[in-house]
Protein backbone atom coordinates (compact mmCIF):
# COMPACT_ATOMS: atom_id res chain seq x y z
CA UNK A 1 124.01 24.50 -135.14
CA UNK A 2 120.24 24.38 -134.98
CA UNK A 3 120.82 22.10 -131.69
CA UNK A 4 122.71 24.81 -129.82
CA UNK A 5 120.04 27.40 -131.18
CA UNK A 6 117.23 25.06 -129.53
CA UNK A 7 119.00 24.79 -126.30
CA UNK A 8 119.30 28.90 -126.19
CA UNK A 9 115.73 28.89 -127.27
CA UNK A 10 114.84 26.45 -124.35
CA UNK A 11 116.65 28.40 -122.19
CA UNK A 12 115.19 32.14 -123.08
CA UNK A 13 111.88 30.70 -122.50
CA UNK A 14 112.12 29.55 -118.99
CA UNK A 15 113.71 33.20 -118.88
CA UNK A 16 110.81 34.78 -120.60
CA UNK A 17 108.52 32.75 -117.75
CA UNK A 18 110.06 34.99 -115.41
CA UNK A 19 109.89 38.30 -117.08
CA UNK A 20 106.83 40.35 -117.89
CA UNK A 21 108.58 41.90 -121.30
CA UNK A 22 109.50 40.10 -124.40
CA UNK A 23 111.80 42.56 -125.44
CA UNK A 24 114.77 41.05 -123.38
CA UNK A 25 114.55 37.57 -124.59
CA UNK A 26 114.52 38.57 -128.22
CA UNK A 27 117.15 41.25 -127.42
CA UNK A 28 119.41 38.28 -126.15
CA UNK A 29 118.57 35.97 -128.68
CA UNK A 30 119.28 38.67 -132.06
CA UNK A 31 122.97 39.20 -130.31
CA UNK A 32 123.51 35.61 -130.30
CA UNK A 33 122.12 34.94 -133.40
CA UNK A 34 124.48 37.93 -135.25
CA UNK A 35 127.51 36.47 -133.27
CA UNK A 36 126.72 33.12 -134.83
CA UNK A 37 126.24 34.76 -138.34
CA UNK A 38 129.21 37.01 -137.80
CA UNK A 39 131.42 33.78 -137.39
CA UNK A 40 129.93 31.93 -140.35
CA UNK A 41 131.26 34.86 -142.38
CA UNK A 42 127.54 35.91 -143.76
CA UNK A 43 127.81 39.55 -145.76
CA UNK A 44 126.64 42.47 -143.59
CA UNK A 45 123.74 43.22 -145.53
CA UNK A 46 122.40 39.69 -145.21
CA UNK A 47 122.96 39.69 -141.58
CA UNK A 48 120.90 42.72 -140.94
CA UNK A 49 118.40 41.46 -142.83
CA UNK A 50 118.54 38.14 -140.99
CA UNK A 51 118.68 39.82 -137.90
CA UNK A 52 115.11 41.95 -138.56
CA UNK A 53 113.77 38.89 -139.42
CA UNK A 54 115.09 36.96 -136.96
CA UNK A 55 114.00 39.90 -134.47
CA UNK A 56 110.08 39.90 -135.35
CA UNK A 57 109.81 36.25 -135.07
CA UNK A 58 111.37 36.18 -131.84
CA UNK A 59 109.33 39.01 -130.58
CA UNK A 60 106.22 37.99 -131.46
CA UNK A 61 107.19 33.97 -130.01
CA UNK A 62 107.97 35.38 -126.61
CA UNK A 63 104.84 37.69 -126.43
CA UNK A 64 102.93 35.08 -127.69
CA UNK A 65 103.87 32.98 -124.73
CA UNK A 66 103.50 36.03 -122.44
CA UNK A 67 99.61 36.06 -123.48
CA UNK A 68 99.01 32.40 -123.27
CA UNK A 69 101.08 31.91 -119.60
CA UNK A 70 98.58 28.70 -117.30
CA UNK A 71 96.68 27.77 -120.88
CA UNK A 72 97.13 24.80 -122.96
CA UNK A 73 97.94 26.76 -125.93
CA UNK A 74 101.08 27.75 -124.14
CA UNK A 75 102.55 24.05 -124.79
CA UNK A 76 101.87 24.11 -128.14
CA UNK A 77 103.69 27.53 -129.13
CA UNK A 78 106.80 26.88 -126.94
CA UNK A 79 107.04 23.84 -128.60
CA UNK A 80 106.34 24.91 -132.21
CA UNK A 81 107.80 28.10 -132.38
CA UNK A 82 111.30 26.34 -130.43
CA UNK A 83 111.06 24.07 -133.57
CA UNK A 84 110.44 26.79 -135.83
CA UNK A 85 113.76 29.67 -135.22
CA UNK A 86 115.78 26.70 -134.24
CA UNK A 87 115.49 25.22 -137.46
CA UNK A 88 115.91 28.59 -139.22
């Protein structure tokens, strides 16, 4: 599971390259996230709650790498924060 979530993650960044908005991204990646926690057969409550969470992380990853687009730092969120909500 947290392979396929790094994959999508790899993939909503070169999206978020293109975009001048995080909000899509982490839009995109909350939906796929709940459909994966709707199949594992997670309570509701605990999905919405994972689903905030997973929201504000995402949101401020993506802007994060909005602000730092053509710097060094760049590298070294994508790669961290990829490694950080894929794991979780």
């Amino acid at each position: 599971m947290a392979l396929l979530d790094i994959i999508i993650l790899c993939a909503l960044v070169r999206l978020n390259l293109e975009m001048k908005s995080p909000v899509p991204c982490t839009v995109i990646y909350v939906v796929v996230a709940l459909f994966f926690m709707l199949i594992s057969g997670l309570p509701i409550f605990a999905m919405l709650v994972s689903a905030v969470t997973y929201a504000a992380m995402a949101l401020l990853f993506f802007w994060a790498l909005i602000k730092t687009k053509n710097s060094a730092a760049w590298w070294v969120i994508a790669v961290v924060g990829v490694l950080v909500l894929g794991i979780f």
